[in-house]
Protein backbone atom coordinates (compact mmCIF):
# COMPACT_ATOMS: atom_id res chain seq x y z
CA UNK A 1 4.95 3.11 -21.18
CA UNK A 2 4.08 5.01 -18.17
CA UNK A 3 0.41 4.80 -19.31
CA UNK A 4 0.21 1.46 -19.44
CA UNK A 5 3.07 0.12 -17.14
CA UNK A 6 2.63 -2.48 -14.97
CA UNK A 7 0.39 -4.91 -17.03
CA UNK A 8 1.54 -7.79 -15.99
CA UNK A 9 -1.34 -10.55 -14.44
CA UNK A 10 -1.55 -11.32 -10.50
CA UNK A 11 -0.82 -15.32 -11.91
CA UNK A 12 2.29 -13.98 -13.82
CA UNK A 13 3.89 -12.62 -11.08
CA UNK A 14 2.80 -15.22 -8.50
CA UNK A 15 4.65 -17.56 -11.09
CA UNK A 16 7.88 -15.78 -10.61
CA UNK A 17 10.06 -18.39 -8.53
CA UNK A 18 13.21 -16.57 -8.33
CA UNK A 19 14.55 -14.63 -5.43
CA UNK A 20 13.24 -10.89 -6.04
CA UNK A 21 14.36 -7.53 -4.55
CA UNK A 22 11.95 -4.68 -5.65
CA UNK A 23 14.16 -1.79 -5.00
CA UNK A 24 12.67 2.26 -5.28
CA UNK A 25 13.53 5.88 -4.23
CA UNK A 26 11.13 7.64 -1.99
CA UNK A 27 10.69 10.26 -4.61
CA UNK A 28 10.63 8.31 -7.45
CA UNK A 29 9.26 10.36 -9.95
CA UNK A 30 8.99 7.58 -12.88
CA UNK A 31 7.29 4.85 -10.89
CA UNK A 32 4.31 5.06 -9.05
CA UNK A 33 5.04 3.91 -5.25
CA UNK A 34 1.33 1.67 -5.56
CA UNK A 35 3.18 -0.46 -8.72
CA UNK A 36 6.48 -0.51 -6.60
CA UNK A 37 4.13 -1.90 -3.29
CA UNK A 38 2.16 -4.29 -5.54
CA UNK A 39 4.33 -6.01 -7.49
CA UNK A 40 6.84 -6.42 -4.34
CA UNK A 41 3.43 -7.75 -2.28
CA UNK A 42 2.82 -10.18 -5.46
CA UNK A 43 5.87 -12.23 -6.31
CA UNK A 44 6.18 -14.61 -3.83
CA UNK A 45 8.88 -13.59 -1.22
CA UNK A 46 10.01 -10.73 -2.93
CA UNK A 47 11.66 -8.14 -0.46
CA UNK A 48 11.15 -4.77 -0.37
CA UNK A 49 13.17 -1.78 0.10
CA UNK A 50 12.45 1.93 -0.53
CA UNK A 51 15.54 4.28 -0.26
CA UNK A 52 15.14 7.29 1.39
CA UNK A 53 15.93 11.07 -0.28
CA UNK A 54 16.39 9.33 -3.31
CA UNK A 55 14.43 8.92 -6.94
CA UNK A 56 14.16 6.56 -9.38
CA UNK A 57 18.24 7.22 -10.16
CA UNK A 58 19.03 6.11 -6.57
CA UNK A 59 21.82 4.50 -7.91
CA UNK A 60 23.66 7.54 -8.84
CA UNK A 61 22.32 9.56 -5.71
CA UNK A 62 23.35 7.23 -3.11
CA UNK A 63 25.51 4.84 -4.74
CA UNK A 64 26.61 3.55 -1.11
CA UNK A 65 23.19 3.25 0.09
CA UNK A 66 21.68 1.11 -3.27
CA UNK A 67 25.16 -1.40 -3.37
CA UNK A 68 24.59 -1.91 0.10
CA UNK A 69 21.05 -2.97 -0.59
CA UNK A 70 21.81 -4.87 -3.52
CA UNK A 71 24.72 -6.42 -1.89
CA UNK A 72 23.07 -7.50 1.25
CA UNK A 73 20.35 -9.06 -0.99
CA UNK A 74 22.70 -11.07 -2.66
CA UNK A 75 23.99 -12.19 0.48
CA UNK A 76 27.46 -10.74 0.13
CA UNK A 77 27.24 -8.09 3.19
């Protein structure tokens, strides 16, 4: 997968309608941070945030800083 990951078209993700957060680590060692940057740049107002000190298990190495993120996306902070 990491070989061929993304694939998806430019049209495919310009078709995405649906409020889109693309959240990384800054040391993301699974995801290159040029995949993270385009596919945030090509859905349609998709936000994105890129976590500081963290890697692609920011959820487990700042748990307070990713539920924030996720949480203010959702519009609940």
């Amino acid at each position: 997968m990491w070989a061929s990951q993304p694939n998806w078209t430019d049209a495919q993700l310009q078709s995405i309608k649906t409020p889109v957060l693309v959240l990384d680590g800054d040391h993301d060692e699974a995801i290159k941070r040029a995949h993270t940057e385009y596919i945030a740049a090509t859905i349609p107002g998709a936000g994105l945030m890129v976590l500081p000190n963290t890697s692609h298990f920011a959820f487990l190495q700042d748990p307070q800083q990713f539920n924030f993120a996720v949480l203010h996306f959702l519009g609940e902070e």
